[in-house]
Protein backbone atom coordinates (compact mmCIF):
# COMPACT_ATOMS: atom_id res chain seq x y z
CA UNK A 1 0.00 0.00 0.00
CA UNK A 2 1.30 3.16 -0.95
CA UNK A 3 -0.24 6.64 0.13
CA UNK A 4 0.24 10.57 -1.33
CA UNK A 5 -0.67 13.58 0.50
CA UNK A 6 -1.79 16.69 -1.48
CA UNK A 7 -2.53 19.74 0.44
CA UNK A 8 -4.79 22.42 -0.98
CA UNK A 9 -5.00 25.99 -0.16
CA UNK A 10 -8.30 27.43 -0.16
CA UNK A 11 -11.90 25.50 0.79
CA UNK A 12 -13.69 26.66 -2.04
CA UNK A 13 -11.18 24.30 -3.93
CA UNK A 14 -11.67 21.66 -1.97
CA UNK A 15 -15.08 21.58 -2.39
CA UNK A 16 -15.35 21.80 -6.06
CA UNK A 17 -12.76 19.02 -6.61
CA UNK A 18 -15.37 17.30 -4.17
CA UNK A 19 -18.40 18.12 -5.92
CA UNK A 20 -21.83 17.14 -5.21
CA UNK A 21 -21.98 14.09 -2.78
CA UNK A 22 -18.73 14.01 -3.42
CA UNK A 23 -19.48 12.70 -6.97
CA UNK A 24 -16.11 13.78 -8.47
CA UNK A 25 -13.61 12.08 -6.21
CA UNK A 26 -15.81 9.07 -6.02
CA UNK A 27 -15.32 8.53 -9.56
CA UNK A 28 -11.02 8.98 -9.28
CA UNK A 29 -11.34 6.59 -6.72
CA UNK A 30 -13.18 4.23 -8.62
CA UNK A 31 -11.34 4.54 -12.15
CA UNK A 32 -7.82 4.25 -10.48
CA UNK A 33 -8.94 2.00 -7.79
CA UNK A 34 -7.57 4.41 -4.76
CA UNK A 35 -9.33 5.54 -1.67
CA UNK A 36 -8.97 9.34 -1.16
CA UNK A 37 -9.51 10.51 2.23
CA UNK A 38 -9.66 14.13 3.16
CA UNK A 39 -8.01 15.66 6.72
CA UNK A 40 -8.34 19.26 6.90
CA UNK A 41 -6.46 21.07 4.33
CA UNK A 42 -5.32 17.82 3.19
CA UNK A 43 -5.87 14.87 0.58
CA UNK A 44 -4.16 11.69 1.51
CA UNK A 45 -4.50 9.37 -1.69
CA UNK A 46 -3.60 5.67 -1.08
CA UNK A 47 -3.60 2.78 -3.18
CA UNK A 48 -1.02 1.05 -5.71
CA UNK A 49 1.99 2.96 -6.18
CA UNK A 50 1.26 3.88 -9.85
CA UNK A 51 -2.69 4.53 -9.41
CA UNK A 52 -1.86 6.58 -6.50
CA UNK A 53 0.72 8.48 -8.62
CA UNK A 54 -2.18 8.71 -11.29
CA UNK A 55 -4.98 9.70 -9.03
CA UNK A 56 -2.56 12.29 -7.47
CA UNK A 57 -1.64 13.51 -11.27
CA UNK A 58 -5.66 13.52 -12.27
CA UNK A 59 -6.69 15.56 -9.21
CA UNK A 60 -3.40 18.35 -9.22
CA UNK A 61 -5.00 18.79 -12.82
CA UNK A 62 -8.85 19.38 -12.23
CA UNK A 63 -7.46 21.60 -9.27
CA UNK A 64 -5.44 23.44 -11.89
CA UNK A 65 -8.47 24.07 -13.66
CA UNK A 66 -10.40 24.92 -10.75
CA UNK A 67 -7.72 28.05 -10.29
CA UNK A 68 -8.37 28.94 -13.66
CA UNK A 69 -11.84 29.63 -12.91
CA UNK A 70 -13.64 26.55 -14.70
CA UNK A 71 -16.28 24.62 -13.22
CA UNK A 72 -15.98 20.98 -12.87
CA UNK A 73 -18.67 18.93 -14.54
CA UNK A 74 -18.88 15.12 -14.67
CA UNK A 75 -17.65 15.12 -18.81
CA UNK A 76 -14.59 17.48 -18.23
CA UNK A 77 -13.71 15.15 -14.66
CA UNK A 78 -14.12 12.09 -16.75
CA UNK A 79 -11.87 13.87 -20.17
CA UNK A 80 -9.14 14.87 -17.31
CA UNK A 81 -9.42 10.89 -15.99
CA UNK A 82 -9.15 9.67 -19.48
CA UNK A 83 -6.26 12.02 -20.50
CA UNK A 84 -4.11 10.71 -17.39
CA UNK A 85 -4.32 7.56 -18.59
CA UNK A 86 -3.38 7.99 -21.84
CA UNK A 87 -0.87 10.00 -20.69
CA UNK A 88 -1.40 13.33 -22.31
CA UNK A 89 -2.26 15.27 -19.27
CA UNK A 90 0.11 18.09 -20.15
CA UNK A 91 -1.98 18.73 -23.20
CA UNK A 92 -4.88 19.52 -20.81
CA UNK A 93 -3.80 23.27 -20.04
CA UNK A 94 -3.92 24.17 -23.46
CA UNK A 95 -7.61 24.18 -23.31
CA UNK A 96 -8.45 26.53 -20.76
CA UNK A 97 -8.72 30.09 -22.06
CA UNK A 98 -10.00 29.91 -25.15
CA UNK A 99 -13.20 30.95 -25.73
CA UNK A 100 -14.83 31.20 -28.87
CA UNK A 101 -18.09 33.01 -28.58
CA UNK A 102 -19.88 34.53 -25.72
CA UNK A 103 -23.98 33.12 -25.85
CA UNK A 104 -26.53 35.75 -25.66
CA UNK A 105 -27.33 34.58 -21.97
CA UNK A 106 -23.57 35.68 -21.19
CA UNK A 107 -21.98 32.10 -21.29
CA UNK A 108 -18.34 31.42 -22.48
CA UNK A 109 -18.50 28.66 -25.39
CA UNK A 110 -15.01 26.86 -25.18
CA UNK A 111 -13.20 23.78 -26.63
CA UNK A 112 -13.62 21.04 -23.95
CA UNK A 113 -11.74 18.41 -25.72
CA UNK A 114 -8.69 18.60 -27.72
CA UNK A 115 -10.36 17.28 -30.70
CA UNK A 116 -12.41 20.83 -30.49
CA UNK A 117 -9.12 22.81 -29.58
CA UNK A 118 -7.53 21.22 -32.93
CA UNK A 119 -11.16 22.26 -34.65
CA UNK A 120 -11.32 25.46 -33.64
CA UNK A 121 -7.55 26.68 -34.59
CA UNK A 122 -8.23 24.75 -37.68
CA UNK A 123 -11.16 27.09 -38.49
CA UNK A 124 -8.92 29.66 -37.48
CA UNK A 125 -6.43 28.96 -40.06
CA UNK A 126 -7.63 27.38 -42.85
CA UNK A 127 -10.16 28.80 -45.65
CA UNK A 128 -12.69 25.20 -45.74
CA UNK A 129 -12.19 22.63 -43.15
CA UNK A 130 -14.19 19.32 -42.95
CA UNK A 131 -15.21 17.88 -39.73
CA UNK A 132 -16.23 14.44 -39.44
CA UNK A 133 -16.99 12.37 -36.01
CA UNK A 134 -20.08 10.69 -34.17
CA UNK A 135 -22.86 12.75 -32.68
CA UNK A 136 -22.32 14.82 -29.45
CA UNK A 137 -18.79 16.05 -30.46
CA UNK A 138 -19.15 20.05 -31.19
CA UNK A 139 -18.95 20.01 -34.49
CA UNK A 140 -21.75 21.62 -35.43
CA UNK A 141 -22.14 23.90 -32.72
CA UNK A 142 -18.51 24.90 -32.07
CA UNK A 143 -18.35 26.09 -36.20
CA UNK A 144 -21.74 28.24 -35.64
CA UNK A 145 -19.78 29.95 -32.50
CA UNK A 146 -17.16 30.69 -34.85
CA UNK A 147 -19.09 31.83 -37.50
CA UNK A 148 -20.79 34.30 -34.96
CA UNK A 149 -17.13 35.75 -33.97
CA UNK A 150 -16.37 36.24 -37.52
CA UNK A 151 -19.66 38.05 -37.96
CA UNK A 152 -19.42 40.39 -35.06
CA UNK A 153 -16.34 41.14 -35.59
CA UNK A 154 -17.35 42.19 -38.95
CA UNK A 155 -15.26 39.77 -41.18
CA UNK A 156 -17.88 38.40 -42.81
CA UNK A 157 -20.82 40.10 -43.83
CA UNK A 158 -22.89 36.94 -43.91
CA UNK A 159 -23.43 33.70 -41.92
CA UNK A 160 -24.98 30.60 -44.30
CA UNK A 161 -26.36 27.81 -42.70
CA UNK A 162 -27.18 24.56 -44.87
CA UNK A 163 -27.88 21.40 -44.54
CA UNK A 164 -28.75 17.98 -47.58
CA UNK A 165 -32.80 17.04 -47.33
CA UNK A 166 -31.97 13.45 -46.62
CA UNK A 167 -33.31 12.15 -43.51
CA UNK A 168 -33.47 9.06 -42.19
CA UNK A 169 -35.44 7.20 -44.77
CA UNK A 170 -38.34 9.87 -44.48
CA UNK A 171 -39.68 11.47 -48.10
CA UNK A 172 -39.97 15.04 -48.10
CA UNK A 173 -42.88 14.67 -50.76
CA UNK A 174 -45.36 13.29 -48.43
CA UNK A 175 -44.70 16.02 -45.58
CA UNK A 176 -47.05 19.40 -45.80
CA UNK A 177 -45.95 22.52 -47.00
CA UNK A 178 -43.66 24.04 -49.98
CA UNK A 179 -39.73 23.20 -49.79
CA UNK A 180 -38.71 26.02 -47.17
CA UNK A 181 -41.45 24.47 -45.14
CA UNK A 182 -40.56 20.80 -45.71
CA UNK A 183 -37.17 21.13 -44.90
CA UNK A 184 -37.62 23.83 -41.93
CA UNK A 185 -37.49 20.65 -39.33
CA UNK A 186 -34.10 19.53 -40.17
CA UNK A 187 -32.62 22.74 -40.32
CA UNK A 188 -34.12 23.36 -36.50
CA UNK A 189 -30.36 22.36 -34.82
CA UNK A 190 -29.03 25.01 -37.12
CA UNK A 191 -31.63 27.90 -36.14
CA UNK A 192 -30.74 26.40 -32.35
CA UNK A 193 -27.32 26.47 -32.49
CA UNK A 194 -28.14 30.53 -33.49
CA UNK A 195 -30.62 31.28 -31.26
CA UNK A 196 -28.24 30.35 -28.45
CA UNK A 197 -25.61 32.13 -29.77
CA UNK A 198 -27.49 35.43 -30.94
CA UNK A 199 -30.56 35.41 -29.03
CA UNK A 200 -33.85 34.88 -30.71
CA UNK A 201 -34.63 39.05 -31.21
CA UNK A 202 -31.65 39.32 -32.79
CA UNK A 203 -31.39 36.14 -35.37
CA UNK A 204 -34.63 37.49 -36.54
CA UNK A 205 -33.69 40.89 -37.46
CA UNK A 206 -30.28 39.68 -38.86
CA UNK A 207 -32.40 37.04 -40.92
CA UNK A 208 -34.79 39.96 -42.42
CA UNK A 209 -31.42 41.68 -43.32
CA UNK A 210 -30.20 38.84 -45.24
CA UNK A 211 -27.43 38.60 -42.97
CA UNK A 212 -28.34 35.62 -41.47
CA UNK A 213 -29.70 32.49 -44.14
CA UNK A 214 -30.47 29.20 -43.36
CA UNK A 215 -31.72 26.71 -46.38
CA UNK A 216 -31.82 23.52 -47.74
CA UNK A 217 -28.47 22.88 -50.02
CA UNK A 218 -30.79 23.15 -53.69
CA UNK A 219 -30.66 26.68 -52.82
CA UNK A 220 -27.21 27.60 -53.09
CA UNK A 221 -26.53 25.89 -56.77
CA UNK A 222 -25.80 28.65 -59.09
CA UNK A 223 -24.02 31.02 -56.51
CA UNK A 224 -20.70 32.65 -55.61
CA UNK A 225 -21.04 33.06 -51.99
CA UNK A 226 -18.37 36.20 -51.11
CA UNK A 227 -17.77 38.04 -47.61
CA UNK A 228 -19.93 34.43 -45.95
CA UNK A 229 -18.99 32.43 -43.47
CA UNK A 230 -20.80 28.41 -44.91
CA UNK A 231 -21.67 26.13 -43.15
CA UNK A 232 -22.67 22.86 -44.25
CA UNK A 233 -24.32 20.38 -41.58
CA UNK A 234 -24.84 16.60 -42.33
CA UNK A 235 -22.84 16.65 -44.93
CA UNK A 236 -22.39 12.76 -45.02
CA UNK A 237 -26.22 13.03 -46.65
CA UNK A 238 -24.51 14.98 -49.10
CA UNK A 239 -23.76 12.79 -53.11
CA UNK A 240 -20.54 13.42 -55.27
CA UNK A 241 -21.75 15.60 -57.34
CA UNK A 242 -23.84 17.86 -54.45
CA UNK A 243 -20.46 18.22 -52.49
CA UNK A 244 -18.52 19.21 -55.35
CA UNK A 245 -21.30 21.60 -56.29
CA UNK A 246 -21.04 23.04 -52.88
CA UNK A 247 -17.87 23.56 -52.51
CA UNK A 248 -17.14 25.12 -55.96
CA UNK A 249 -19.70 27.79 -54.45
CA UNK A 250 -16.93 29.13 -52.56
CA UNK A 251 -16.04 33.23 -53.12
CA UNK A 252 -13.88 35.77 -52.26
CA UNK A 253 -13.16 36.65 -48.26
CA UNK A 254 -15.28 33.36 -47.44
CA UNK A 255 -14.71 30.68 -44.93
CA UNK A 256 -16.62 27.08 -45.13
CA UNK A 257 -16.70 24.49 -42.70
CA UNK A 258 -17.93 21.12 -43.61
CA UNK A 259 -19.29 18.72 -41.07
CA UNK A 260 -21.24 14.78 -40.14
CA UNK A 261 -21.23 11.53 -39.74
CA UNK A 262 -19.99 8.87 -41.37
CA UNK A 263 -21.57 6.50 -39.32
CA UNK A 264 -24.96 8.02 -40.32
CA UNK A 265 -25.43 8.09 -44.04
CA UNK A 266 -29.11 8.02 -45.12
CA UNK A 267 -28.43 7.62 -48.69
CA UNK A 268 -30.03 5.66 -51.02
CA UNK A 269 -27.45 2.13 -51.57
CA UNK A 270 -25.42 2.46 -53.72
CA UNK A 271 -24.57 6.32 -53.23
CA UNK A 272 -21.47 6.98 -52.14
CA UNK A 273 -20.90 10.08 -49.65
CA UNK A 274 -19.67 13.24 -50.48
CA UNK A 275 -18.43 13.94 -47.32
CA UNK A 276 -16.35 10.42 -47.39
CA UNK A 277 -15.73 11.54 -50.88
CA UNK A 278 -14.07 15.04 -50.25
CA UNK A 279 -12.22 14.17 -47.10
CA UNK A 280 -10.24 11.29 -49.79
CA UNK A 281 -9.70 14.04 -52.67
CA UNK A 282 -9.21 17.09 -50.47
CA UNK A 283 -6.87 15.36 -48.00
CA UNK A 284 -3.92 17.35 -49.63
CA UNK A 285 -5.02 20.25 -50.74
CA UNK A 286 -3.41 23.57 -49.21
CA UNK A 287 -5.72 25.93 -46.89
CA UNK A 288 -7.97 22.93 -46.48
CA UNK A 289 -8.11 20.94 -43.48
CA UNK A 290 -9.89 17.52 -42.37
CA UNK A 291 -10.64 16.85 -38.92
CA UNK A 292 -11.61 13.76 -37.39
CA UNK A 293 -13.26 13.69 -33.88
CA UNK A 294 -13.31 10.32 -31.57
CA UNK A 295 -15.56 9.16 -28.77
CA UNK A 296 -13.40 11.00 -26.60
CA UNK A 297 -14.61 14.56 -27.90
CA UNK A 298 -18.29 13.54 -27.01
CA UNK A 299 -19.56 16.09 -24.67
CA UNK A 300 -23.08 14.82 -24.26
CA UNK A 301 -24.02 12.05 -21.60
CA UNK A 302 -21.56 9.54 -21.03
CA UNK A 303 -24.30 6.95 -21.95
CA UNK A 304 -23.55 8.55 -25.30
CA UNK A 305 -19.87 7.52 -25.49
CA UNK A 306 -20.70 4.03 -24.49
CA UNK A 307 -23.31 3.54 -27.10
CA UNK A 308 -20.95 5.11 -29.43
CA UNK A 309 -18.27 2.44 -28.95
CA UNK A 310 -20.58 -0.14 -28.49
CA UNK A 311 -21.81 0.46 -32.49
CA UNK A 312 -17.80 1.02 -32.92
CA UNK A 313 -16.97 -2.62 -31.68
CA UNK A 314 -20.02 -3.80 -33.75
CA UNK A 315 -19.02 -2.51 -36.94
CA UNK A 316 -15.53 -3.93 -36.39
CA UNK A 317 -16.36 -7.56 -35.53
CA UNK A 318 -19.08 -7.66 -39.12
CA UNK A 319 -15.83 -6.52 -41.31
């Protein structure tokens, strides 16, 4: 048996690394098999050499973030766990700080994986970037943030939201309404992802400008988008030919970001995926850059990183 003592300085500390009931050192204890017992000002960690030495290394870093000002939550705990053990914890630092985009309720939107810190810069950097990973990751929401930043800070003029009309095996034809109408409902995590960012008030009036768009992809065949910031969602719904199409849409002072899922194609058999498509062709192509997110930059539920690898292992034992 080996123990560690760690002291902290300050009781506010101490009781975020706890969190509620306790919740967050319960769950060191339990994925490095230590017991963690606090006296006073003090954290004595005791347990196999190296898991104590882990433990010790997982908890200096959440209480490095905790001096940063961040607040603990069970996925950024359980990313800090995860990143000890594969032992890229000094990578973890570089995350904190860098916000994107402030919400119109006043919230700080910032990477909270690595796989979003490499996104974001990429963005940053690089004139169209493709994004492809499994649901829960950012993608989508993280490129909207950025596309608000550009906006405000009046590098764009425009912000252009798109997305295929391929769902899920469902046929547009036999819903009510004309196209706009139709394909309103699976543009909805777009006009979300806006609303949060720009407050409802606001995405309106920018929308009656012209500033703001959101529409199906038919809509922008035929255009040179200039000054815009694109983005194309569920772009693994997207054929050959409809990818290509989009991206020769591309004008001057313009930025495009690309994202989906691979995993979730809802074409027709037989039709093979833009998205998979363009990541092949455009892999070396300057100013563009393809970025590939893993369970590990799910920030939903942790349910939803389990399911993810379950499907993962699936897939792997039917090839």
């Amino acid at each position: 048996m080996f123990e560690q003592v760690l002291s902290i300085d300050r009781m506010e500390n101490a009781v975020s690394l706890f969190g509620s009931f306790d919740e967050n050192i319960r769950l060191i204890e339990s994925e490095f098999s230590v017991t963690v017992l606090n006296r006073g000002s003090d954290l004595k960690i005791s347990g196999e050499a190296e898991n104590v030495a882990k433990a010790t290394t997982a908890i200096e870093r959440l209480l490095a973030l905790i001096n940063k000002g961040e607040a603990l939550s069970d996925q950024n705990v359980r990313y800090v766990i995860s990143l000890v053990k594969d032992g890229e914890e000094d990578k973890l630092m570089s995350l904190s700080g860098d916000c994107v985009c402030i919400t119109s309720k006043g919230k700080p939107v910032k990477p909270k994986t690595l796989g979003q810190k490499k996104y974001v810069e990429a963005i940053r950097k690089n004139t169209i970037v493709l994004g492809a990973g499994p649901a829960g990751t950012g993608k989508t929401y993280l490129a909207v943030a950025m596309a608000v930043t550009a906006f405000r800070a009046k590098e764009v003029n425009r912000i252009i939201l798109t997305r295929p009309a391929v769902e899920a095996g469902e046929k547009l034809g036999f819903l009510p309404g004309d196209l706009q109408q139709k394909v309103d409902p699976y543009l909805r995590p777009l006009y979300d992802a806006l609303f949060d960012m720009l407050g409802a008030e606001a995405f309106a009036r920018y929308q009656e400008r012209g500033s703001i768009e959101v529409a199906p992809l038919a809509y922008m065949r035929g255009r040179t988008l200039d000054d815009s910031f694109i983005i194309l969602d569920e772009a693994q719904n997207t054929t050959r030919e409809q990818m290509k199409m989009f991206l020769t849409r591309l004008g001057f002072n313009s930025k495009m970001v690309v994202t989906g899922d691979v995993t979730q194609i809802d074409l027709p058999d037989g039709k093979r995926s833009g998205l998979t498509d363009a990541m092949r062709i455009l892999r070396n192509v300057p100013d563009v850059s393809i970025n590939t997110f893993t369970e590990k930059d799910v920030v939903r539920h942790k349910l939803v990183q389990d399911i993810i690898k379950a499907y993962e292992k699936n897939e792997e034992k039917r090839k």
